[in-house]
N, C-alpha and C. Protein backbone atom coordinates (compact mmCIF):
# COMPACT_ATOMS: atom_id res chain seq x y z
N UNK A 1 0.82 -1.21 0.00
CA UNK A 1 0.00 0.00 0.00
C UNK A 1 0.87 1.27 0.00
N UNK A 2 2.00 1.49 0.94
CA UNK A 2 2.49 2.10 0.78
C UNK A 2 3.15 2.76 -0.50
N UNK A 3 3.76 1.78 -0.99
CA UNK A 3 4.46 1.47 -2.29
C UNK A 3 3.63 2.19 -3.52
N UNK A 4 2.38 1.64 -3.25
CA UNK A 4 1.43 2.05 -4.59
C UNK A 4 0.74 3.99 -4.18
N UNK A 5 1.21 3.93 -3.22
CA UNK A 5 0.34 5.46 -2.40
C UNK A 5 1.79 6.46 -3.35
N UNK A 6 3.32 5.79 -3.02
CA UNK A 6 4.16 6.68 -3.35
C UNK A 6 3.83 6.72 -5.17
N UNK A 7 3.70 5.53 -5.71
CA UNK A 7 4.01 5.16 -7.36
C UNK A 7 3.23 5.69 -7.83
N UNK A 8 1.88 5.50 -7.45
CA UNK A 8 0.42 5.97 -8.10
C UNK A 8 0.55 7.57 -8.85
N UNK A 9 1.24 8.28 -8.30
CA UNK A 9 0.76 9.86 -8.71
C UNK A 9 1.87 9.86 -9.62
N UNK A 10 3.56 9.18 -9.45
CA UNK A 10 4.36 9.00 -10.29
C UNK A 10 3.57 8.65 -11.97
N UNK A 11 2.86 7.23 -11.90
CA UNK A 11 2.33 6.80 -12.85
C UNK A 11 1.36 7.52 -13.92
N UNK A 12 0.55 8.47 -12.89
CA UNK A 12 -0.36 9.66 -13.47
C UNK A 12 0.33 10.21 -13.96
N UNK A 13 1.50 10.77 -13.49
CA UNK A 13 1.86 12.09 -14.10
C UNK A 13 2.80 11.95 -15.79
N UNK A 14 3.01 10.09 -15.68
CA UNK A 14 3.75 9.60 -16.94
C UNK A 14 2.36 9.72 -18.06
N UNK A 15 1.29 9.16 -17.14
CA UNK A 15 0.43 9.30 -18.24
C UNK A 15 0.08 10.45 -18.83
N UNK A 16 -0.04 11.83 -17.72
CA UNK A 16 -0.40 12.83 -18.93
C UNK A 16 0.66 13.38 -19.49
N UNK A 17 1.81 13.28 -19.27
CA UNK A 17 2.95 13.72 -20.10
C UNK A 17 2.73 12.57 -21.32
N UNK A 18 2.42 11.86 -21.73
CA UNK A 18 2.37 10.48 -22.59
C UNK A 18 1.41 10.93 -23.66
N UNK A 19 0.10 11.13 -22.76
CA UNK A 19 -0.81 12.06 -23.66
C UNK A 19 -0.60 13.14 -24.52
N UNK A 20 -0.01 14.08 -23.65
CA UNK A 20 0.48 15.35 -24.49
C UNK A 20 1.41 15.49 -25.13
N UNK A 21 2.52 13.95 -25.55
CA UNK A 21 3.43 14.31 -26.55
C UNK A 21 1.89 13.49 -27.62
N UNK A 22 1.32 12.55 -27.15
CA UNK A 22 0.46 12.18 -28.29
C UNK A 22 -0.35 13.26 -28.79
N UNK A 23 -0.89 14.04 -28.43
CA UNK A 23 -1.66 15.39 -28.80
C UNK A 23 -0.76 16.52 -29.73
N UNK A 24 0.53 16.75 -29.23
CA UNK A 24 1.33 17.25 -29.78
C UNK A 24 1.73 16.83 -31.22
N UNK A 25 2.00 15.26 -31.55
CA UNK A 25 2.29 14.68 -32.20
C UNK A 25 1.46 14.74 -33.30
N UNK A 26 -0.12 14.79 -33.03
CA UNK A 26 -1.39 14.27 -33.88
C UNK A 26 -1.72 15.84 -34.11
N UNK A 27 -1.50 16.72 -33.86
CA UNK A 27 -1.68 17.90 -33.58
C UNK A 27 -0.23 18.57 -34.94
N UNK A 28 0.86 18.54 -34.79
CA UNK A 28 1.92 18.84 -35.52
C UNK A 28 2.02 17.77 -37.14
N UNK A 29 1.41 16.43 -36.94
CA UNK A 29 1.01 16.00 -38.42
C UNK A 29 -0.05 16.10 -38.95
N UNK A 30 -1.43 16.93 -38.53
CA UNK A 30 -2.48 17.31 -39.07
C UNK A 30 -2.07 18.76 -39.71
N UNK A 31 -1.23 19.59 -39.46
CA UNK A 31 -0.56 20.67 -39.58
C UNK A 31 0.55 20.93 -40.77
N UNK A 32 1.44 19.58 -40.38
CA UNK A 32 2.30 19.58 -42.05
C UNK A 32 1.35 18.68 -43.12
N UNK A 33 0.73 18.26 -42.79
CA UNK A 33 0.25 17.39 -43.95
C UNK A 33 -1.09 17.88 -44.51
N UNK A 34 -1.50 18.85 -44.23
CA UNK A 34 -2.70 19.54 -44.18
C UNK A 34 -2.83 19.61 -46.05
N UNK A 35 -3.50 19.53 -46.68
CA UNK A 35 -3.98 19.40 -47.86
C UNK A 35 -4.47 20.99 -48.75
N UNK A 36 -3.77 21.05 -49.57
CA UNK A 36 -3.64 22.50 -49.87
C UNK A 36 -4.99 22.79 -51.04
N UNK A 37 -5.76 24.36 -50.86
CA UNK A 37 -6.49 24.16 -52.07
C UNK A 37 -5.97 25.19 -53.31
N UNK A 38 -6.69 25.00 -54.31
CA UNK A 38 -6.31 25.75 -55.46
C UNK A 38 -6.14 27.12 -54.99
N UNK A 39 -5.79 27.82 -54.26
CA UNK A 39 -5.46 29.18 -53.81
C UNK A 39 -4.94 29.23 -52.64
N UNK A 40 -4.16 30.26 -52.14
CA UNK A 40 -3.53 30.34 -51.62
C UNK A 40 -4.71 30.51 -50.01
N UNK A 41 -4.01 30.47 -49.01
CA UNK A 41 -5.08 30.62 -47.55
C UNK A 41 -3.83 30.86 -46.69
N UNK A 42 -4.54 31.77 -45.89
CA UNK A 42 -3.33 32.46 -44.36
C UNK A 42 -3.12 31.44 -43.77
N UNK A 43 -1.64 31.29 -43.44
CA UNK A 43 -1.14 30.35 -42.32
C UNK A 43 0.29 30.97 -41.75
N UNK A 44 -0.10 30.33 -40.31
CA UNK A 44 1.04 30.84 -39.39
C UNK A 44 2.40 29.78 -39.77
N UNK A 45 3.32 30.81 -40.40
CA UNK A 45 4.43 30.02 -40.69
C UNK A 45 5.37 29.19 -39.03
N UNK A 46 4.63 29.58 -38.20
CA UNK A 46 5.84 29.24 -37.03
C UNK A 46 5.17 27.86 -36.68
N UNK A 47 4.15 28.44 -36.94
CA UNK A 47 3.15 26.24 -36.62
C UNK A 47 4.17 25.82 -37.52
N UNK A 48 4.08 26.02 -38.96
CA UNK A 48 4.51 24.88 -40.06
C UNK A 48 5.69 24.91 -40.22
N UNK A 49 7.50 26.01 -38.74
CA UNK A 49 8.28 25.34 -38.95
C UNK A 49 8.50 23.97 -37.59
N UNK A 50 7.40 24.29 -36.72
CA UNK A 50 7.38 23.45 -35.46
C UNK A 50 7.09 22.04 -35.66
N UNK A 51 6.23 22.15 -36.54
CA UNK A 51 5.54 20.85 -36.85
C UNK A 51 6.58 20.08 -37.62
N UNK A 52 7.13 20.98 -38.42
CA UNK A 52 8.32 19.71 -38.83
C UNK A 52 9.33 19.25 -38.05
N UNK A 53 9.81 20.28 -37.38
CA UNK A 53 10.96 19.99 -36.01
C UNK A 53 10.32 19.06 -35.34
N UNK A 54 8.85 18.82 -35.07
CA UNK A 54 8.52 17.63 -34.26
C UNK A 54 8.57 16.75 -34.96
N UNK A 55 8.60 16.45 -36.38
CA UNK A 55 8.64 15.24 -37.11
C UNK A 55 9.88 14.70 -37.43
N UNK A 56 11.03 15.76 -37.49
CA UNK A 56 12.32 15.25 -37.45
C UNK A 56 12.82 15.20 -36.31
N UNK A 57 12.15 15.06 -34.82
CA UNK A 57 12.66 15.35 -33.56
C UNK A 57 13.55 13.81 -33.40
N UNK A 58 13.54 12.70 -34.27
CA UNK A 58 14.20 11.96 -33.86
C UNK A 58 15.67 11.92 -34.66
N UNK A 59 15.83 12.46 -35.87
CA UNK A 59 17.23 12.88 -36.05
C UNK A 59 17.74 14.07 -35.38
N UNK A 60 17.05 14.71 -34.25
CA UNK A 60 17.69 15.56 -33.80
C UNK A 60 18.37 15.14 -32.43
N UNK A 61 17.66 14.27 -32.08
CA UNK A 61 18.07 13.89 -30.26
C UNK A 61 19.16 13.17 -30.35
N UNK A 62 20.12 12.98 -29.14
CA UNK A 62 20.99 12.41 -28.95
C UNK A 62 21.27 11.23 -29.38
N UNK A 63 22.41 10.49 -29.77
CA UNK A 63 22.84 9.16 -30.07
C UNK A 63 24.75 8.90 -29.46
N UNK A 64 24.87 7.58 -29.54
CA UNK A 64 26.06 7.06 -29.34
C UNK A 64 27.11 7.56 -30.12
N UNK A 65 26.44 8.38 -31.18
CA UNK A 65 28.01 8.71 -31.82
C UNK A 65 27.84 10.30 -31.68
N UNK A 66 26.89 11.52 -31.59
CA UNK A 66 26.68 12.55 -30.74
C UNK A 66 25.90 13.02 -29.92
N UNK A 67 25.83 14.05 -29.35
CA UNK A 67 25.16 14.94 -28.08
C UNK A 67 23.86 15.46 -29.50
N UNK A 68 22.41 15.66 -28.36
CA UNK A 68 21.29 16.25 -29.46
C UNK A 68 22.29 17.45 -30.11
N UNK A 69 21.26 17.40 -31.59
CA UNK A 69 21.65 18.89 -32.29
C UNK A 69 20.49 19.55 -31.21
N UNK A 70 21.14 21.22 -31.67
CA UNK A 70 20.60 21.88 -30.67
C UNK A 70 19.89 22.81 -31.49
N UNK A 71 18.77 23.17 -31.38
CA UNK A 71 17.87 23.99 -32.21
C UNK A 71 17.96 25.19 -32.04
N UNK A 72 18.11 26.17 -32.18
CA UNK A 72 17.88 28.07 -31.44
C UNK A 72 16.78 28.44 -32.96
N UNK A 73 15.82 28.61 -32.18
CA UNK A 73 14.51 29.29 -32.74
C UNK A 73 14.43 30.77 -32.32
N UNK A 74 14.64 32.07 -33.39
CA UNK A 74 14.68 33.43 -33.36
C UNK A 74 13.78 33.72 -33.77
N UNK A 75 12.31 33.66 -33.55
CA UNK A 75 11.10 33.94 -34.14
C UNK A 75 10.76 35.49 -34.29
N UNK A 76 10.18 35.85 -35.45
CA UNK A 76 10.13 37.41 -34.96
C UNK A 76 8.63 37.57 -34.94
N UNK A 77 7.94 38.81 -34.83
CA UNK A 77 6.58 38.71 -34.80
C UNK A 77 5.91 38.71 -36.53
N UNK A 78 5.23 37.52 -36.54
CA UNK A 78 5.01 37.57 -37.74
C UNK A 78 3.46 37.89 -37.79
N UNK A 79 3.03 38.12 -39.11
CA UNK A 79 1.19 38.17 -39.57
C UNK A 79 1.27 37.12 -40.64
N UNK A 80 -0.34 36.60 -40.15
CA UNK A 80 -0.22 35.11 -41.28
C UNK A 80 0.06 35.19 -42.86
N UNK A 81 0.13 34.25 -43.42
CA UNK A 81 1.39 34.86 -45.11
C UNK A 81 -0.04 33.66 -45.67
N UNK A 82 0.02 34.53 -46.80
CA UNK A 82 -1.09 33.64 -47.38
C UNK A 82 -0.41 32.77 -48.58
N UNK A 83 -0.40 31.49 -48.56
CA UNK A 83 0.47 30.30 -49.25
C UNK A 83 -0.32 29.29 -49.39
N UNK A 84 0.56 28.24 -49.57
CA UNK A 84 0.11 26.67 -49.49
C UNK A 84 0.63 26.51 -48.96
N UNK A 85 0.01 26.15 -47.79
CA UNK A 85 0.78 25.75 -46.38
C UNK A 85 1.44 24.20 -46.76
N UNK A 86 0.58 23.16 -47.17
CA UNK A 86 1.51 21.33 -47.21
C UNK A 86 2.99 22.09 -48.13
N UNK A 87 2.34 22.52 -49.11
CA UNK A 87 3.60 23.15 -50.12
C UNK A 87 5.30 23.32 -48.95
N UNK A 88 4.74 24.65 -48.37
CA UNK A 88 5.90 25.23 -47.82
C UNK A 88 6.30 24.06 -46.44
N UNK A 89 5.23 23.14 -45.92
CA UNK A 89 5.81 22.44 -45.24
C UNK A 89 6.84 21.96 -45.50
N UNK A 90 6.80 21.11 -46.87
CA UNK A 90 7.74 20.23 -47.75
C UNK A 90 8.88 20.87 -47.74
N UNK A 91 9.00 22.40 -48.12
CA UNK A 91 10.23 23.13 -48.27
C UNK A 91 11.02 23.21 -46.75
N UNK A 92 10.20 23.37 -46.04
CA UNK A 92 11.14 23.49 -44.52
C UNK A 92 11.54 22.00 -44.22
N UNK A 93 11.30 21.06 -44.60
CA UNK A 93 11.74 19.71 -44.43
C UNK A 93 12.57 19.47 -44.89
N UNK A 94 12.81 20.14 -46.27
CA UNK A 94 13.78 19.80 -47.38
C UNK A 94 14.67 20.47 -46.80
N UNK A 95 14.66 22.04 -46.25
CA UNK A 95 15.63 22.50 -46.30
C UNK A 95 16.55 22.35 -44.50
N UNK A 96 15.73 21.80 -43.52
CA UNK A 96 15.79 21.05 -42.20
C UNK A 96 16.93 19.87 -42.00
N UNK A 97 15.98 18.48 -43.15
CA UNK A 97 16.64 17.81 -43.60
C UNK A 97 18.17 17.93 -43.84
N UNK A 98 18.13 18.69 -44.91
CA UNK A 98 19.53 18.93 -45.36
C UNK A 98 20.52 19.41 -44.22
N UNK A 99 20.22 20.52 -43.42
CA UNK A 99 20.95 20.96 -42.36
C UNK A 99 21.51 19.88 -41.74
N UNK A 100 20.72 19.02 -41.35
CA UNK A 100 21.14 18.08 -40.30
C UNK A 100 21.96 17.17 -40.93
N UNK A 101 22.06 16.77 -42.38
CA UNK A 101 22.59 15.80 -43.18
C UNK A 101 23.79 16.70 -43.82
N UNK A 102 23.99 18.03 -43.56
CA UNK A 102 25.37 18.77 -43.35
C UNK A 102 25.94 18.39 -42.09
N UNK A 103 25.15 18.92 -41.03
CA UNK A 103 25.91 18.35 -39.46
C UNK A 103 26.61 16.99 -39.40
N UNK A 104 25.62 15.69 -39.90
CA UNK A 104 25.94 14.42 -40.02
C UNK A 104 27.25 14.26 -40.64
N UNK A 105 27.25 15.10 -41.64
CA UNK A 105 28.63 14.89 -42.82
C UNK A 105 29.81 15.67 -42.29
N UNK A 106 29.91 16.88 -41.36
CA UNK A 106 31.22 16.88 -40.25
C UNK A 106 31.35 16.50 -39.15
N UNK A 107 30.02 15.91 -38.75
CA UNK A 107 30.44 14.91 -37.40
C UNK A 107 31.46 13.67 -38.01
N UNK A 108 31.38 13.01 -38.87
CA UNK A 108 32.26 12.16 -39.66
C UNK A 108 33.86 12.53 -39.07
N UNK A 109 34.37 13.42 -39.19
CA UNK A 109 35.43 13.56 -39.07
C UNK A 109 35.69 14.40 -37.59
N UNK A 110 34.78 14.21 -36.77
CA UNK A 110 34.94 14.35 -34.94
C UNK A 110 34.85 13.66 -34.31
N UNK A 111 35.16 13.64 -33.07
CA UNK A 111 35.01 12.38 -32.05
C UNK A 111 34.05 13.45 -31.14
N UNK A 112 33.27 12.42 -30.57
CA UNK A 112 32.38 12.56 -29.26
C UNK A 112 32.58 13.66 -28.45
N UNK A 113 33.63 13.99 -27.83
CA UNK A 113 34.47 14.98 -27.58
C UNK A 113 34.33 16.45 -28.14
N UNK A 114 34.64 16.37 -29.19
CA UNK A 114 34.82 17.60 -30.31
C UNK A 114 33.45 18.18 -30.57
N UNK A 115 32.65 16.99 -30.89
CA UNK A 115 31.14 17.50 -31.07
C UNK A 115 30.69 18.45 -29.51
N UNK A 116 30.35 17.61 -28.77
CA UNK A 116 30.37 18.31 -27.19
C UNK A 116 30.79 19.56 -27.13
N UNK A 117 32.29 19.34 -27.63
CA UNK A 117 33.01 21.00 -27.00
C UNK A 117 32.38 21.98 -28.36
N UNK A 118 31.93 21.73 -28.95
CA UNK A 118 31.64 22.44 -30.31
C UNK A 118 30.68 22.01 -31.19
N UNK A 119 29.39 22.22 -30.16
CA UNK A 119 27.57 21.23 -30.50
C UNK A 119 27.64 21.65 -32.11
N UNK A 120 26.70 20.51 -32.45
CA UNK A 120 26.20 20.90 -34.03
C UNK A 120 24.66 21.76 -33.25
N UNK A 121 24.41 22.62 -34.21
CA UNK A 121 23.47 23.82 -34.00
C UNK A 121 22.74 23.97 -35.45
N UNK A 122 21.71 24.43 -35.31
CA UNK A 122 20.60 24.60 -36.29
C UNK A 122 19.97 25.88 -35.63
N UNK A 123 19.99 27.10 -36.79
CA UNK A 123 19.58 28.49 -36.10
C UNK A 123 18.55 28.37 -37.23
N UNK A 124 17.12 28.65 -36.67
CA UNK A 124 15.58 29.15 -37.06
C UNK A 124 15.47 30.61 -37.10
N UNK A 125 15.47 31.78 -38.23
CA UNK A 125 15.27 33.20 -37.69
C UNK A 125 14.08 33.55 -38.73
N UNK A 126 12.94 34.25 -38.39
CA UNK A 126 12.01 34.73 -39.08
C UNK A 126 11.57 35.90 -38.73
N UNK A 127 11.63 36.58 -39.88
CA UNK A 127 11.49 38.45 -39.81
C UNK A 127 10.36 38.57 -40.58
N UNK A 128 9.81 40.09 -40.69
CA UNK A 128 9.00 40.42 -41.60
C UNK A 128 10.03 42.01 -42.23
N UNK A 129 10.49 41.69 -43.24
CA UNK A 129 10.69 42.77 -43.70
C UNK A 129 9.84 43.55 -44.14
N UNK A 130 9.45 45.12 -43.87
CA UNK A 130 8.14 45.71 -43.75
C UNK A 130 8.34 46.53 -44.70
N UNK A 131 9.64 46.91 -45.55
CA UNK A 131 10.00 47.55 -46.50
C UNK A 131 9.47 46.86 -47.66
N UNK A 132 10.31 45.49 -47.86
CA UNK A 132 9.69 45.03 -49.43
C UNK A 132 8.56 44.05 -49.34
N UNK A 133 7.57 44.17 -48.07
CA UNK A 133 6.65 43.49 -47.75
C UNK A 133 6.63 41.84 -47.69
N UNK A 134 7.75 41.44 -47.47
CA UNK A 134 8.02 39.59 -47.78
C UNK A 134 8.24 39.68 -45.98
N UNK A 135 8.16 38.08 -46.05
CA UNK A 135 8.59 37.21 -44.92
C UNK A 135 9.67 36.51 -45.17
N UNK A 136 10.86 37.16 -44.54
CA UNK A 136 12.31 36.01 -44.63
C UNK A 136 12.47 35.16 -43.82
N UNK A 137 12.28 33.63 -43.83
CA UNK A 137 12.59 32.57 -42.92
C UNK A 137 14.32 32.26 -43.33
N UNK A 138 15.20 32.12 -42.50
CA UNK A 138 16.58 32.04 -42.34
C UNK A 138 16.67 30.84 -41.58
N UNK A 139 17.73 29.45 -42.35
CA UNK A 139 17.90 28.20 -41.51
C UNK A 139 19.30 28.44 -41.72
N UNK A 140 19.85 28.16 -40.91
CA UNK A 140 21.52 27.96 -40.86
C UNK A 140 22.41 27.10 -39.81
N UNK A 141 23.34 26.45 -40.24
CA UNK A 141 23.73 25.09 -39.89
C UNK A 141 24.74 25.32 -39.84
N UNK A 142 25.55 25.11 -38.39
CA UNK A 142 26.88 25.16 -38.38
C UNK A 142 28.18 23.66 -38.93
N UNK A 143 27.82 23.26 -39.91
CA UNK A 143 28.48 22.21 -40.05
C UNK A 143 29.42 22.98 -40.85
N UNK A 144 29.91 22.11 -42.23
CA UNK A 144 31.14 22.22 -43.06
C UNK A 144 31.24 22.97 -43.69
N UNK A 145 29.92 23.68 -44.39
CA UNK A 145 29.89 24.72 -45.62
C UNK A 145 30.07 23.88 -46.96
N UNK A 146 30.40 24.78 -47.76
CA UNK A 146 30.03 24.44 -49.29
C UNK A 146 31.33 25.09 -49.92
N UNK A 147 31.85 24.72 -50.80
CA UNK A 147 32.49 25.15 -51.85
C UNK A 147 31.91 26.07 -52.83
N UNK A 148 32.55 26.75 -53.52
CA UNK A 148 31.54 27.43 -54.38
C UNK A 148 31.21 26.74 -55.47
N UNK A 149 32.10 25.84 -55.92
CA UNK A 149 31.66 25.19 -56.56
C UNK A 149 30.29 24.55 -56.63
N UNK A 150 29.68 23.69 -55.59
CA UNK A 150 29.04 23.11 -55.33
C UNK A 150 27.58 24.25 -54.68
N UNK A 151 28.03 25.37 -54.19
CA UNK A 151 26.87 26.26 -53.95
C UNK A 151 26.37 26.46 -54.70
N UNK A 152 26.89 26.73 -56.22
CA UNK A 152 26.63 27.21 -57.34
C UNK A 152 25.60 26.30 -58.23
N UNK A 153 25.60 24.83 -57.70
CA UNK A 153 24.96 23.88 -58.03
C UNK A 153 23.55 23.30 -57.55
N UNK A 154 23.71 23.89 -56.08
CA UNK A 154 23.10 23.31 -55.11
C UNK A 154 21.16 23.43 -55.32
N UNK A 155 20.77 24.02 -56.27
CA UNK A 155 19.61 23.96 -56.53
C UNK A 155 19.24 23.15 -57.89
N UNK A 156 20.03 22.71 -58.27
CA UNK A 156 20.04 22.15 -59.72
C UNK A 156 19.56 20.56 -59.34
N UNK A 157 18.36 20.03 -60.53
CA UNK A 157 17.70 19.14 -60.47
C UNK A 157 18.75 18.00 -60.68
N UNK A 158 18.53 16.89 -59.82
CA UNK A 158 19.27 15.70 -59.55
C UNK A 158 20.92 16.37 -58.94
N UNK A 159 21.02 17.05 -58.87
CA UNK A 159 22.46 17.29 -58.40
C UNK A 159 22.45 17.01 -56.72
N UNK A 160 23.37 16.08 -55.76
CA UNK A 160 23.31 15.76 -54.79
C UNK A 160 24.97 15.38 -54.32
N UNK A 161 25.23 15.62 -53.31
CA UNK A 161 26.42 15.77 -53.13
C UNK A 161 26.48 15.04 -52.54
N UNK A 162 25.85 13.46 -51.76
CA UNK A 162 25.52 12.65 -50.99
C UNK A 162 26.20 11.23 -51.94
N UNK A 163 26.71 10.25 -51.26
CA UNK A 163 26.91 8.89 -52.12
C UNK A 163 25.79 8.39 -52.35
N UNK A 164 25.77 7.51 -53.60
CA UNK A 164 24.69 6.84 -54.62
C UNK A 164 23.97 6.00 -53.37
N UNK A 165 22.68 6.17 -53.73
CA UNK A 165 21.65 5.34 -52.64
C UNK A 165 21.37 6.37 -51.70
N UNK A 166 21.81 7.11 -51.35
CA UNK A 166 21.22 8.27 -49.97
C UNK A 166 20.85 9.63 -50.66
N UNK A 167 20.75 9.98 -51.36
CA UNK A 167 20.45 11.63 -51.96
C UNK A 167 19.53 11.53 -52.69
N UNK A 168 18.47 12.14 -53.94
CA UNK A 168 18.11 11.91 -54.70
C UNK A 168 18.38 13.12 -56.20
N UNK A 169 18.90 14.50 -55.15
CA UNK A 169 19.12 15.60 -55.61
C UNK A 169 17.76 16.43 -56.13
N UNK A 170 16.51 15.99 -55.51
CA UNK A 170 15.20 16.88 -56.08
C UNK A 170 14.69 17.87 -54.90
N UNK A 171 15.70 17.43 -53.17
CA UNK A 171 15.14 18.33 -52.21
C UNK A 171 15.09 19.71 -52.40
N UNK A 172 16.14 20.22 -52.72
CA UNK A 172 16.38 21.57 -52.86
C UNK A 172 15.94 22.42 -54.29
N UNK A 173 15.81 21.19 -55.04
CA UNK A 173 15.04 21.65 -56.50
C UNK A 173 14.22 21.84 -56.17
N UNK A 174 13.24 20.98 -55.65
CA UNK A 174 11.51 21.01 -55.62
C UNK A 174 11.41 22.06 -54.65
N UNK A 175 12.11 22.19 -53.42
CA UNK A 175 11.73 23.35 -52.70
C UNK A 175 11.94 24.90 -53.28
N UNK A 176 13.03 24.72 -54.38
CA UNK A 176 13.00 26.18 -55.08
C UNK A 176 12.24 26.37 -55.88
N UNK A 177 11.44 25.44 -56.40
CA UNK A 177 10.54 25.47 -57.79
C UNK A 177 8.75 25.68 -56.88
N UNK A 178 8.84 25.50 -55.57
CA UNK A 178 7.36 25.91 -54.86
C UNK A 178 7.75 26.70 -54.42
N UNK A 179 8.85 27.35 -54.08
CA UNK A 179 9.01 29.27 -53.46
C UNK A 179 8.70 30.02 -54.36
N UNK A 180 9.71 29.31 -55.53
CA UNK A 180 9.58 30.58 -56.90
C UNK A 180 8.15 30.40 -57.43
N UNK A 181 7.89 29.43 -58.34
CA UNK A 181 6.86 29.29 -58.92
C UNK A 181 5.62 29.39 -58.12
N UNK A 182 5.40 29.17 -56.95
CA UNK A 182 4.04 28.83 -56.57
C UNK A 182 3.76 30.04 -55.38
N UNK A 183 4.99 30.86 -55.32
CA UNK A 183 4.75 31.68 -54.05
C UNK A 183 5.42 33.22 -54.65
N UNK A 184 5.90 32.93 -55.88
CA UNK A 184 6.54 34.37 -55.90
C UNK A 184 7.19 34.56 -55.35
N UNK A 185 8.30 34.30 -54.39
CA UNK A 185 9.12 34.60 -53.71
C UNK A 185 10.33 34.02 -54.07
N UNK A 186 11.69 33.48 -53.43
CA UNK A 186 13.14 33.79 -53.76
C UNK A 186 13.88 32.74 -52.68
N UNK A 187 14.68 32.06 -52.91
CA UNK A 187 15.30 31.12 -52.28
C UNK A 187 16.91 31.15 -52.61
N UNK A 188 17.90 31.90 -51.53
CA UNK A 188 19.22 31.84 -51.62
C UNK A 188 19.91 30.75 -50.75
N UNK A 189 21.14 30.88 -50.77
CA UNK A 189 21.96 30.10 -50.19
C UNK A 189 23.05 30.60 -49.92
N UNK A 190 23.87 30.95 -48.63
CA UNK A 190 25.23 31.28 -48.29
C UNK A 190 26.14 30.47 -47.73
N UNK A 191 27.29 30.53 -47.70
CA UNK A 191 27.88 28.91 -47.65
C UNK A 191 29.35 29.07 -47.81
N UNK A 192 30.25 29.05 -46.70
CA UNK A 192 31.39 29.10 -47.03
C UNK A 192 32.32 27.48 -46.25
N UNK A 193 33.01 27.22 -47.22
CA UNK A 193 33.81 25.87 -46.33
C UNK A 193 34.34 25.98 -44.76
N UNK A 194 33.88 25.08 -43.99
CA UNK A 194 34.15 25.47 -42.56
C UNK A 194 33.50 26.53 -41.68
N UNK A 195 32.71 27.10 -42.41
CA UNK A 195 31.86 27.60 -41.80
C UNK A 195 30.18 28.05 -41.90
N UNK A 196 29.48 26.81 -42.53
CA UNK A 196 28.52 26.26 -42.50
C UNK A 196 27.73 26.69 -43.50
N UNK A 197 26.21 26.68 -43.40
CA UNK A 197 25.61 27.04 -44.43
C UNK A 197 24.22 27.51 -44.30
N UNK A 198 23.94 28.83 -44.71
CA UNK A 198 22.16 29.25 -44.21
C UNK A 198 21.33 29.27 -45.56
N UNK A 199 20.32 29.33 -45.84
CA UNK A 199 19.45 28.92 -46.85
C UNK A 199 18.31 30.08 -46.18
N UNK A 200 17.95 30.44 -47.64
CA UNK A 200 17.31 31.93 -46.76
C UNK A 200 15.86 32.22 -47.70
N UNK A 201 15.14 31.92 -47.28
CA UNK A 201 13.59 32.14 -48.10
C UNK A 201 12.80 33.47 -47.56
N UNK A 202 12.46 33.92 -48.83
CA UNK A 202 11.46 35.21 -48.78
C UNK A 202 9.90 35.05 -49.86
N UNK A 203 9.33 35.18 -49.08
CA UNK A 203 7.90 34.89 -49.77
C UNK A 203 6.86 36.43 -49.43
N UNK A 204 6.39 36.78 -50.99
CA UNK A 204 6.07 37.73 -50.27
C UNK A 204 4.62 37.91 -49.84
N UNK A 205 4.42 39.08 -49.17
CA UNK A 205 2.88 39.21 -47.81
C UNK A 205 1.32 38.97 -48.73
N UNK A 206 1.78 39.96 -50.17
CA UNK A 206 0.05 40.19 -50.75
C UNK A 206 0.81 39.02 -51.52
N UNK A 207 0.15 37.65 -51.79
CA UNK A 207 -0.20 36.79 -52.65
C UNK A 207 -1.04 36.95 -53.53
């Protein structure tokens, strides 16, 4: 009796924490997967970059070969952007994805150690520039960077800098071909070797 008097409220409290990553969960894939219609409709871009961070939350957490990547989310105050929301989900995945599969590709050449003293990081920043009326979402990844060579490439269909079987080279295509084409807006890339790489989208406010 005792035993179960101390455990009992322990056990509750697993359950509603249990619940609310399930709510969270069912809640953040009704959100990216949401079904877009022939026109554009207001959506809060900070749901649709959360919802993917919860869907890639398991390449982000810790493992045997590093410490979690560490997220820093710089949100600014935004007003809803009228888009295709599944659309631009896809693009923050693509371009998420990739970050972390930069991190992956200089953890390669660190030990356990090195990572620790010098976390892999993923910076989220979203502004409203009020001058040329767009919304700039900014991802940037402290891993290896890019060559120019290869920056220069990096949106080009099938091009993938990944070994045969892991890449397909259409992430960063398809996500530039639904900024540009489907949103009017603009998709760069900055990128220097050794010192990582940000990917920088502007979509603008009147659709």
């Amino acid at each position: 009796m005792e035993y179960l008097r101390e455990d009992l409220p322990k056990l509750i409290n697993s359950m509603n924490e249990g619940v609310d990553r399930i709510r969270n969960i069912s809640t953040s894939l009704r959100t990216f997967s949401r079904a877009d219609s022939d026109r554009p409709v207001p959506f809060n871009i900070h749901d649709g970059i959360d919802s993917t961070l919860l869907i890639l939350k398991h390449r982000l957490k810790a493992s045997e070969r590093r410490p979690a990547i560490e997220v820093v989310k710089e949100y600014g105050n935004l007003p809803l952007v009228k888009c295709f929301p599944g659309q631009l989900n896809q693009v923050f995945m693509n371009m998420l994805a990739n970050a972390i599969d930069a991190l992956e590709d200089s953890n390669k050449r660190r030990s356990f150690k090195e990572i620790k003293n010098f976390p892999n990081c993923i910076t989220i920043q979203t502004v409203q520039d009020k001058e040329s009326e767009r919304v700039v979402i900014t991802i940037k990844d402290n891993g290896g960077g890019m060559s120019d060579e290869v920056k220069q490439k990096i949106f080009y269909h099938l091009f993938t800098t990944k070994p045969v079987g892991e890449g397909t080279g259409l992430g960063l295509s398809i996500a530039r071909q639904i900024v540009l084409e489907k949103h009017g807006g603009a998709l760069e890339v900055n990128s220097s070797l050794g010192y990582g790489s940000e990917l920088i989208i502007s979509i603008p406010l009147k659709g």
